[in-house]
N, C-alpha and C. Protein backbone atom coordinates (compact mmCIF):
# COMPACT_ATOMS: atom_id res chain seq x y z
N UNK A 1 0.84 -1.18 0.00
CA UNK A 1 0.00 0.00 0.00
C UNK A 1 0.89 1.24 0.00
N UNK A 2 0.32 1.82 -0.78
CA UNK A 2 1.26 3.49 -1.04
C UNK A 2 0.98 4.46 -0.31
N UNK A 3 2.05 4.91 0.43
CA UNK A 3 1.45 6.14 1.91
C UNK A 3 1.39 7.30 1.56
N UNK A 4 0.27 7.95 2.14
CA UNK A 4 0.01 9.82 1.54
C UNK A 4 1.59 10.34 1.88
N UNK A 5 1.74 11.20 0.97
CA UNK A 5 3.17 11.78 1.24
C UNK A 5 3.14 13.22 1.68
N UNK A 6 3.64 13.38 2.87
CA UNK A 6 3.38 14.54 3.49
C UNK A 6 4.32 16.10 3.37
N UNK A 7 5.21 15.44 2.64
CA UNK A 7 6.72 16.44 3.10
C UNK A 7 6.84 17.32 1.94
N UNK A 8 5.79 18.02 1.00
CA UNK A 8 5.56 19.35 0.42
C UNK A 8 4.72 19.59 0.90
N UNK A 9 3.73 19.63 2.40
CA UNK A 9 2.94 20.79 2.73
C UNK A 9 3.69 21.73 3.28
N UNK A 10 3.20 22.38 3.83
CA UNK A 10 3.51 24.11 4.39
C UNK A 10 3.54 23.84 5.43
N UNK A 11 3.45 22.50 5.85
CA UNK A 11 3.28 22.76 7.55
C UNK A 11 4.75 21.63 8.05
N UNK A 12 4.78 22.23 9.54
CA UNK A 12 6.26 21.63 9.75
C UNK A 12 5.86 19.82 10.57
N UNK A 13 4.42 19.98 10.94
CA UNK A 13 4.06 18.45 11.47
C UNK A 13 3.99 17.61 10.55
N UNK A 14 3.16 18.38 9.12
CA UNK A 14 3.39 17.09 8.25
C UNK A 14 4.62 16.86 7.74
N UNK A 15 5.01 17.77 7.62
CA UNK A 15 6.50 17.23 6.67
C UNK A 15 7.58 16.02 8.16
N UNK A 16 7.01 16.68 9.18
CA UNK A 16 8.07 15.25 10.74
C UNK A 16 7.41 13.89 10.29
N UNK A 17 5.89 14.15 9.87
CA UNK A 17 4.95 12.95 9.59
C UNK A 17 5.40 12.23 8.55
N UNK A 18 5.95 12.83 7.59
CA UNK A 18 6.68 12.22 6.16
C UNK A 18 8.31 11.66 6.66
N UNK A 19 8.51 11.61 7.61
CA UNK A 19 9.91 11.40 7.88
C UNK A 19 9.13 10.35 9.32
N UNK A 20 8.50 10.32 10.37
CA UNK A 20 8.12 9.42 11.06
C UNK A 20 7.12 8.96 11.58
N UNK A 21 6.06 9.14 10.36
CA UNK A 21 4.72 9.26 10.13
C UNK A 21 3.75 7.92 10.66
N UNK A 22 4.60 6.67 10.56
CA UNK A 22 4.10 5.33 10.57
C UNK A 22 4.32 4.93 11.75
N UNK A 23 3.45 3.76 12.38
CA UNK A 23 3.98 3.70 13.82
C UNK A 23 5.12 3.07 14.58
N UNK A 24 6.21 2.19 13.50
CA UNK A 24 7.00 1.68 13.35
C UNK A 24 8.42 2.41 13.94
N UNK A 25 8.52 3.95 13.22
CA UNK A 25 9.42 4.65 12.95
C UNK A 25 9.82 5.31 14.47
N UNK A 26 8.96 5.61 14.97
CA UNK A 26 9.28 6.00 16.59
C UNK A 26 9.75 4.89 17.32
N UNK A 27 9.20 3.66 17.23
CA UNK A 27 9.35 3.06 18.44
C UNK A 27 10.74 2.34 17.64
N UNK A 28 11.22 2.60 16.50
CA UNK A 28 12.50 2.24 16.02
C UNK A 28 14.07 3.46 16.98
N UNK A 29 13.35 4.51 16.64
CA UNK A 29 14.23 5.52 17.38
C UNK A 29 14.11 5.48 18.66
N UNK A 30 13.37 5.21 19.33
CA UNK A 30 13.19 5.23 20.74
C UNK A 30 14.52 3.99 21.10
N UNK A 31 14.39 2.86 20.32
CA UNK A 31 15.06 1.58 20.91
C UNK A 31 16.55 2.15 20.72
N UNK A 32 17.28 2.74 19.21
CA UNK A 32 18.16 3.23 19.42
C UNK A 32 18.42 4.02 20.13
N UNK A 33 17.98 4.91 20.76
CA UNK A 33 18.16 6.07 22.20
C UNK A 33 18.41 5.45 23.10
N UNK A 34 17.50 4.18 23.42
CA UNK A 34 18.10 3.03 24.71
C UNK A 34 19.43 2.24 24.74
N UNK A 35 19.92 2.70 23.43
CA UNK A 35 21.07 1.49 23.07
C UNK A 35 21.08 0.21 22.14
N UNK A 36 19.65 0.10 21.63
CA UNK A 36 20.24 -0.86 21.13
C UNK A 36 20.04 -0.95 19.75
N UNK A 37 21.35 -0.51 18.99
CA UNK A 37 21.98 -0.59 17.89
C UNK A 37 21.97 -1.39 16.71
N UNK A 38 21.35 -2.59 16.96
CA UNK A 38 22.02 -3.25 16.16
C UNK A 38 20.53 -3.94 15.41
N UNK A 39 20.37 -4.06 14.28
CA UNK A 39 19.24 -4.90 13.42
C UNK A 39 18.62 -6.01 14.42
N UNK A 40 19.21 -7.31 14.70
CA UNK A 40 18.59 -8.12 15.91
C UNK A 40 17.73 -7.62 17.11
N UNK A 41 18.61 -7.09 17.43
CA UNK A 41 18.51 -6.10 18.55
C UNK A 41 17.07 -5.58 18.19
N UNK A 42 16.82 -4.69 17.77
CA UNK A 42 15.81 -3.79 17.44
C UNK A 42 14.82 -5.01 17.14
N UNK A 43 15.00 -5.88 16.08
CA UNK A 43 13.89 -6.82 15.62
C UNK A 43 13.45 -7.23 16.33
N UNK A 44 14.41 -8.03 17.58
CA UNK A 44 13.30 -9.06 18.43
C UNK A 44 12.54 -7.95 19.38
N UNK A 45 13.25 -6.49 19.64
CA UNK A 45 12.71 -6.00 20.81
C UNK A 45 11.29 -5.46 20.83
N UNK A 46 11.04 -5.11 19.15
CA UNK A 46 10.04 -4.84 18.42
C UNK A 46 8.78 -6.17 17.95
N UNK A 47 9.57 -6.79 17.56
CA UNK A 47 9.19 -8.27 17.32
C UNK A 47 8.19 -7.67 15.35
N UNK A 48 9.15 -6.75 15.06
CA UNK A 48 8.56 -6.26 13.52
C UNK A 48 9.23 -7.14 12.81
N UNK A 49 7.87 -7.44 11.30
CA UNK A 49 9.34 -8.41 10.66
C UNK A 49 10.28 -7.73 9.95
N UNK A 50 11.16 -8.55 9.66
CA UNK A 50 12.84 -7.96 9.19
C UNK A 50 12.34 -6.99 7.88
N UNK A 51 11.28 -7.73 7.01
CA UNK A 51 11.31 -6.57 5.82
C UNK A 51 10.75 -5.10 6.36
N UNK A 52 9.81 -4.74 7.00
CA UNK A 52 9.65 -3.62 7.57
C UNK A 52 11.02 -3.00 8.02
N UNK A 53 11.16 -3.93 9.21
CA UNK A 53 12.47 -3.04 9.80
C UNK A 53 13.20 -2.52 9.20
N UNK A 54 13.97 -3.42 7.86
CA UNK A 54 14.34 -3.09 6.82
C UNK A 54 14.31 -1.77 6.31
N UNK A 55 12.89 -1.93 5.78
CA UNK A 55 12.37 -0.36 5.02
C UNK A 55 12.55 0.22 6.13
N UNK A 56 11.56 0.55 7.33
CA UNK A 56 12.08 1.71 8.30
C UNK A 56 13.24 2.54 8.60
N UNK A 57 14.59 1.38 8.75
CA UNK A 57 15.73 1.63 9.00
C UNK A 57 16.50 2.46 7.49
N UNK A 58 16.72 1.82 6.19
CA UNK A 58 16.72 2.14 5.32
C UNK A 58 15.99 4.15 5.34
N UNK A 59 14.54 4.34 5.56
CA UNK A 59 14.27 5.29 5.46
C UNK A 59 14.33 6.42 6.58
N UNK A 60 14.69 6.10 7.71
CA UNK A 60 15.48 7.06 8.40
C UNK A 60 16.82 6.90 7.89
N UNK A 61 17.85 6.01 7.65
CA UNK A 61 18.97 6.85 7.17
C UNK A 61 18.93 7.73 5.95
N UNK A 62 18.21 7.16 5.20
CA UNK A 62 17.78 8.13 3.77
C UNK A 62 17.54 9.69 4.44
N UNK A 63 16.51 10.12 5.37
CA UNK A 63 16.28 10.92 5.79
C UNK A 63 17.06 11.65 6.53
N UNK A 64 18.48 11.26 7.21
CA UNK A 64 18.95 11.71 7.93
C UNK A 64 18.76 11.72 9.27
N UNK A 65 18.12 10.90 10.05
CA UNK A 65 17.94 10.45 10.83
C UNK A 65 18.80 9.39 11.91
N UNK A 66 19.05 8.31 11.19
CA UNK A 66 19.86 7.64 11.98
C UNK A 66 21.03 7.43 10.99
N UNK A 67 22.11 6.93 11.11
CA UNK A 67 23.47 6.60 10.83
C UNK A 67 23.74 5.54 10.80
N UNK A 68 24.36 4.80 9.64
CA UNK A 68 24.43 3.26 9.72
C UNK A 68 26.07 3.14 9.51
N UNK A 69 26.00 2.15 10.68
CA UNK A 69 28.03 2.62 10.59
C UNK A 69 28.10 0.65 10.53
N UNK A 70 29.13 0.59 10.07
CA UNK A 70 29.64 -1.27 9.87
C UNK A 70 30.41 -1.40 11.09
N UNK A 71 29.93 -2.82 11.88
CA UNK A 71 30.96 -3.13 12.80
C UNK A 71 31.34 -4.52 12.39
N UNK A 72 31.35 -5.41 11.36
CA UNK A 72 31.45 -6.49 11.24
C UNK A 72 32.24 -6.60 9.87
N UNK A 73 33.01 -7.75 9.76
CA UNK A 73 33.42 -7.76 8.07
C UNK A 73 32.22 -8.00 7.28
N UNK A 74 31.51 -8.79 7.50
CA UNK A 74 30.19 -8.91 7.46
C UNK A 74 29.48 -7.60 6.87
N UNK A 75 28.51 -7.29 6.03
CA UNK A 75 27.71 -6.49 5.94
C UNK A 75 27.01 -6.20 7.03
N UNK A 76 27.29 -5.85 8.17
CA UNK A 76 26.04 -5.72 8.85
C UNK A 76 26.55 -4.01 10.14
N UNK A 77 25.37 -3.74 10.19
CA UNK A 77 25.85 -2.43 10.55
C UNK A 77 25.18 -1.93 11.87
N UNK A 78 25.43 -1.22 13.14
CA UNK A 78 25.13 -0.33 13.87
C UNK A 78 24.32 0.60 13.27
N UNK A 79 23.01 0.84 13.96
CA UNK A 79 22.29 2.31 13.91
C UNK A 79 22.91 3.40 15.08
N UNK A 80 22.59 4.39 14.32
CA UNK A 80 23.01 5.57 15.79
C UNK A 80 22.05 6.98 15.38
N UNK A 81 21.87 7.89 16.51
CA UNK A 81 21.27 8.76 16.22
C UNK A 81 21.93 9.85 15.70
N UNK A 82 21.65 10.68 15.01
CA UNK A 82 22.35 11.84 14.19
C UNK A 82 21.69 12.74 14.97
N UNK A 83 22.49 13.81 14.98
CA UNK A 83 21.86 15.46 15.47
C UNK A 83 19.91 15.13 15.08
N UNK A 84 19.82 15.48 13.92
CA UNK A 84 18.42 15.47 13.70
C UNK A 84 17.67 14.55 14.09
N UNK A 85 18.00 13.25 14.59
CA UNK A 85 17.53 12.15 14.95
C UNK A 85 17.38 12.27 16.38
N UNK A 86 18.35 12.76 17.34
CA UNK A 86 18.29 13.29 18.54
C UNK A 86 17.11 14.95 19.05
N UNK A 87 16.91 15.38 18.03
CA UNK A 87 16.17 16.13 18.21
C UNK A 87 14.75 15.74 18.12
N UNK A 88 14.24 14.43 17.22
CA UNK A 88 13.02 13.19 16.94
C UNK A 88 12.99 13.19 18.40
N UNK A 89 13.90 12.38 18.54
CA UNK A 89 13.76 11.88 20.26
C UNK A 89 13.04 12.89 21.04
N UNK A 90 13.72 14.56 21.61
CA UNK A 90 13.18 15.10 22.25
C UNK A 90 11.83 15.19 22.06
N UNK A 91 10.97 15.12 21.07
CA UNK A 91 9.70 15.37 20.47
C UNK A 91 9.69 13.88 21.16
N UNK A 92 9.55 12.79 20.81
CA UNK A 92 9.29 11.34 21.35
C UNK A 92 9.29 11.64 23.03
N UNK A 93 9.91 12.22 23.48
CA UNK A 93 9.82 12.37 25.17
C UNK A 93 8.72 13.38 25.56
N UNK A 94 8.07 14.10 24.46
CA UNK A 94 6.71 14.90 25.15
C UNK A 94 5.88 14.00 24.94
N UNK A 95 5.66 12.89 23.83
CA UNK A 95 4.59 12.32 23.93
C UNK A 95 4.22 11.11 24.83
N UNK A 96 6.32 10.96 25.22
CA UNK A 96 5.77 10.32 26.17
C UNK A 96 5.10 10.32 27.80
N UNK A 97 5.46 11.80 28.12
CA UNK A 97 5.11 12.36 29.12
C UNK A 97 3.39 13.03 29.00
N UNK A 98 3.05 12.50 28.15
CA UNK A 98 1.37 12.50 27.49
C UNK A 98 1.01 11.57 27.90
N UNK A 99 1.64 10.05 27.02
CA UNK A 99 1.41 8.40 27.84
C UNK A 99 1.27 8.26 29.05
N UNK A 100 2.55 9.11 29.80
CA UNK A 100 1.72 8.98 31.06
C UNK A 100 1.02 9.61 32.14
N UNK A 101 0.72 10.65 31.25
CA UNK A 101 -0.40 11.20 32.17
C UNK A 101 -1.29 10.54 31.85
N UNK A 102 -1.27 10.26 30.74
CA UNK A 102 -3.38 10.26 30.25
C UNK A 102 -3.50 8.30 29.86
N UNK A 103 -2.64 7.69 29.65
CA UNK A 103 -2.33 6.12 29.16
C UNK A 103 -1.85 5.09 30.41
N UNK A 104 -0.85 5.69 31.15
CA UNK A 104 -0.06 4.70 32.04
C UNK A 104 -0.80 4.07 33.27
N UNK A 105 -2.31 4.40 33.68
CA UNK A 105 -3.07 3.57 34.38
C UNK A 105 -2.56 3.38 35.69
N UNK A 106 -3.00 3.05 36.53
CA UNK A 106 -2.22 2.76 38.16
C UNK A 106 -0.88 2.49 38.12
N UNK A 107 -0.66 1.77 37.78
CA UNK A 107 1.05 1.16 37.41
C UNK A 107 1.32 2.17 37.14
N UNK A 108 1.31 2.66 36.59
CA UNK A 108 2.38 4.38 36.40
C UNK A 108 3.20 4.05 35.45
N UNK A 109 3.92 5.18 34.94
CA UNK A 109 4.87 5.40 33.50
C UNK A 109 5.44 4.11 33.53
N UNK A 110 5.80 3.62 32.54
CA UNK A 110 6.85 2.60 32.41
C UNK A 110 8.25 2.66 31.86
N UNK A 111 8.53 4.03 32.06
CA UNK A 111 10.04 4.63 32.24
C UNK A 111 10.23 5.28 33.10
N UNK A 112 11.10 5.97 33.81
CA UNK A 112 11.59 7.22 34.02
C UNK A 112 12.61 7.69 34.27
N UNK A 113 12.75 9.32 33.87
CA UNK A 113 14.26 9.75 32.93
C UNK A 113 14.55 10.63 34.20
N UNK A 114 15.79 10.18 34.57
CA UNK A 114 16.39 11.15 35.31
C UNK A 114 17.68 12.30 34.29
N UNK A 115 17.49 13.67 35.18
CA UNK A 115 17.87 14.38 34.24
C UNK A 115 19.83 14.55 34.61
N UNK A 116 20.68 14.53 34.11
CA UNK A 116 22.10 14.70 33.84
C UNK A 116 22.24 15.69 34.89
N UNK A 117 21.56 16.63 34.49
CA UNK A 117 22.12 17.90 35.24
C UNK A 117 21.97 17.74 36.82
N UNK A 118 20.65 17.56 37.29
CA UNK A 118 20.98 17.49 38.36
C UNK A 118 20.31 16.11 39.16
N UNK A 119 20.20 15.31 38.44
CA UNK A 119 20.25 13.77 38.96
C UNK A 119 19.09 13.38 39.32
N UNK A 120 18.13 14.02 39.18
CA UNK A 120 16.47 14.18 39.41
C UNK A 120 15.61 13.68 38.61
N UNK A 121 14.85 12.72 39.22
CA UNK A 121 13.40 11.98 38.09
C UNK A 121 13.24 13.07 37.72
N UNK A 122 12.67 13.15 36.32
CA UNK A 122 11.90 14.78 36.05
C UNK A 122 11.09 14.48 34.68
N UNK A 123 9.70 15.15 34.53
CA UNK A 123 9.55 14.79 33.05
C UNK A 123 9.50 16.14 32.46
N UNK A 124 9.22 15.45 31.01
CA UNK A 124 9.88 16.68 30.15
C UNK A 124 8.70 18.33 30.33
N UNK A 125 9.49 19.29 30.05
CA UNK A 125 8.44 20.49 30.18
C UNK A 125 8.97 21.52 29.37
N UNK A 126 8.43 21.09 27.70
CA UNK A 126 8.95 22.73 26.80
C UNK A 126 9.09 24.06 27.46
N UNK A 127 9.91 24.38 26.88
CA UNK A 127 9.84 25.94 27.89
C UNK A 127 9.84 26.73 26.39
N UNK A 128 9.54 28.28 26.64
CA UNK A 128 10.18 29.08 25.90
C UNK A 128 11.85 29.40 25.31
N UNK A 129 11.93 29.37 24.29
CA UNK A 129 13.32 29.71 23.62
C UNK A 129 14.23 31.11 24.46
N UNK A 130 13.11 31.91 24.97
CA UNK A 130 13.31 33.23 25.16
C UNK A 130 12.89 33.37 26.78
N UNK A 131 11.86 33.24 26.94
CA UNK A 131 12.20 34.00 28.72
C UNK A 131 12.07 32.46 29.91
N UNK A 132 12.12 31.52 29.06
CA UNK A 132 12.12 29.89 30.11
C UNK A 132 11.12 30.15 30.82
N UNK A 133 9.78 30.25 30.47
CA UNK A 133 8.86 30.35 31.09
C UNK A 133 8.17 29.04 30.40
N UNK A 134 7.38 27.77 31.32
CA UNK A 134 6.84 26.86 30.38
C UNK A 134 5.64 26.97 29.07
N UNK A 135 5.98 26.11 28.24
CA UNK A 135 5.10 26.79 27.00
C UNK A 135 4.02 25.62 26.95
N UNK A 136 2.42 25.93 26.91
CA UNK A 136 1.44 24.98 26.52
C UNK A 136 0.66 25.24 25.48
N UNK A 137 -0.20 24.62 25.25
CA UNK A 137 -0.85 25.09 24.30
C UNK A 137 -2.04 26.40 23.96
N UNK A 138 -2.24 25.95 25.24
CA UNK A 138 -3.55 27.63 25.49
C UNK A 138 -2.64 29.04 25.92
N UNK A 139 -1.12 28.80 26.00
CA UNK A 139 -0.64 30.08 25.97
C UNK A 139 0.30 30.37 25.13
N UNK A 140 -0.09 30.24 23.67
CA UNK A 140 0.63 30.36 22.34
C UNK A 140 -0.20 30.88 21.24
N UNK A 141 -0.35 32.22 20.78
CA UNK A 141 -0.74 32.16 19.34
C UNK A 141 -0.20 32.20 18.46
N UNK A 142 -0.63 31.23 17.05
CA UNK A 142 0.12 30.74 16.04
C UNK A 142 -0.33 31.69 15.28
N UNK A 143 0.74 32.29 14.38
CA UNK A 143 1.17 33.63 13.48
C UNK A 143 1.89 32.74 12.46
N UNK A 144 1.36 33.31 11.42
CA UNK A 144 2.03 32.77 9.76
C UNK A 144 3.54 33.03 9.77
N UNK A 145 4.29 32.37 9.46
CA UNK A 145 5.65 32.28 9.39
C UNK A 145 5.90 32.51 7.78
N UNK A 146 7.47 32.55 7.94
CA UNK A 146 7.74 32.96 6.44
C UNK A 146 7.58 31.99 5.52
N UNK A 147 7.61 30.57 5.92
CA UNK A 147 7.15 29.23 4.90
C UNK A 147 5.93 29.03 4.53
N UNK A 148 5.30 30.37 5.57
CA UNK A 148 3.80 29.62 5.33
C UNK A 148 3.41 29.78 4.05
N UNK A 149 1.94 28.73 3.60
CA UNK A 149 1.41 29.29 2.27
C UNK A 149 0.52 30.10 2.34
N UNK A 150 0.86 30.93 1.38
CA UNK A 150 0.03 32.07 1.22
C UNK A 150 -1.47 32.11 0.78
């Protein structure tokens, strides 16, 4: 089946949607963020079959997304995250701090990220670029940008 192609609209969600649109493609990056690198790895943890994974993997490196480096004489290669692929992620950590507010049920989150800096469970909270004040949705109005269509 042939997927709507998102990445000439005007807008910046569809065009992330054309790059990790399917439900495959996140929980592919998520596993590399945990470490684990490697085609097997990812397959059984996913339990997707190999031709998907395949295509998935294939189309984030196409995209720039992940990095396929060789560790074997073997054809066979390490994934890793690229700048832009690490920035996927941060977007993957608001939704997951969505999961668990509104999904994770008594049991509670089934992660949690302590932060580097100062060693603290914490979940994620966009802030402003400009005065670090937190940013939601009812305190933002959206103004046409220079990509927009006219």
């Amino acid at each position: 089946m042939q997927r709507t192609q998102f990445g000439g609209m005007a807008c910046s969600i569809a065009r992330t949607l054309d790059v990790i649109g399917e439900p495959w493609s996140p929980l592919i990056l998520r596993d590399v963020w945990a470490g684990m690198n490697r085609f097997d790895r990812i397959q059984a943890d996913l339990g997707v079959s190999r031709k998907v994974l395949t295509e998935r993997l294939n189309h984030l490196v196409e995209q720039g997304v992940l990095d396929r480096r060789p560790y074997d004489a073997r054809p066979r290669f390490e994934y890793h995250l690229t700048e832009k692929g690490t920035d996927l992620v941060e977007m993957l950590m608001v939704m997951a701090r969505w999961g668990d507010r509104w999904l994770a049920g008594e049991a509670g989150p089934p992660v949690l990220y302590r932060h580097h800096a100062c060693g603290r469970i914490a979940t994620v909270d966009p802030r402003c670029s400009h005065c670090g004040e937190p940013m939601h949705a009812d305190d933002i109005d959206l103004l046409p940008g220079p990509g927009s269509a006219r």
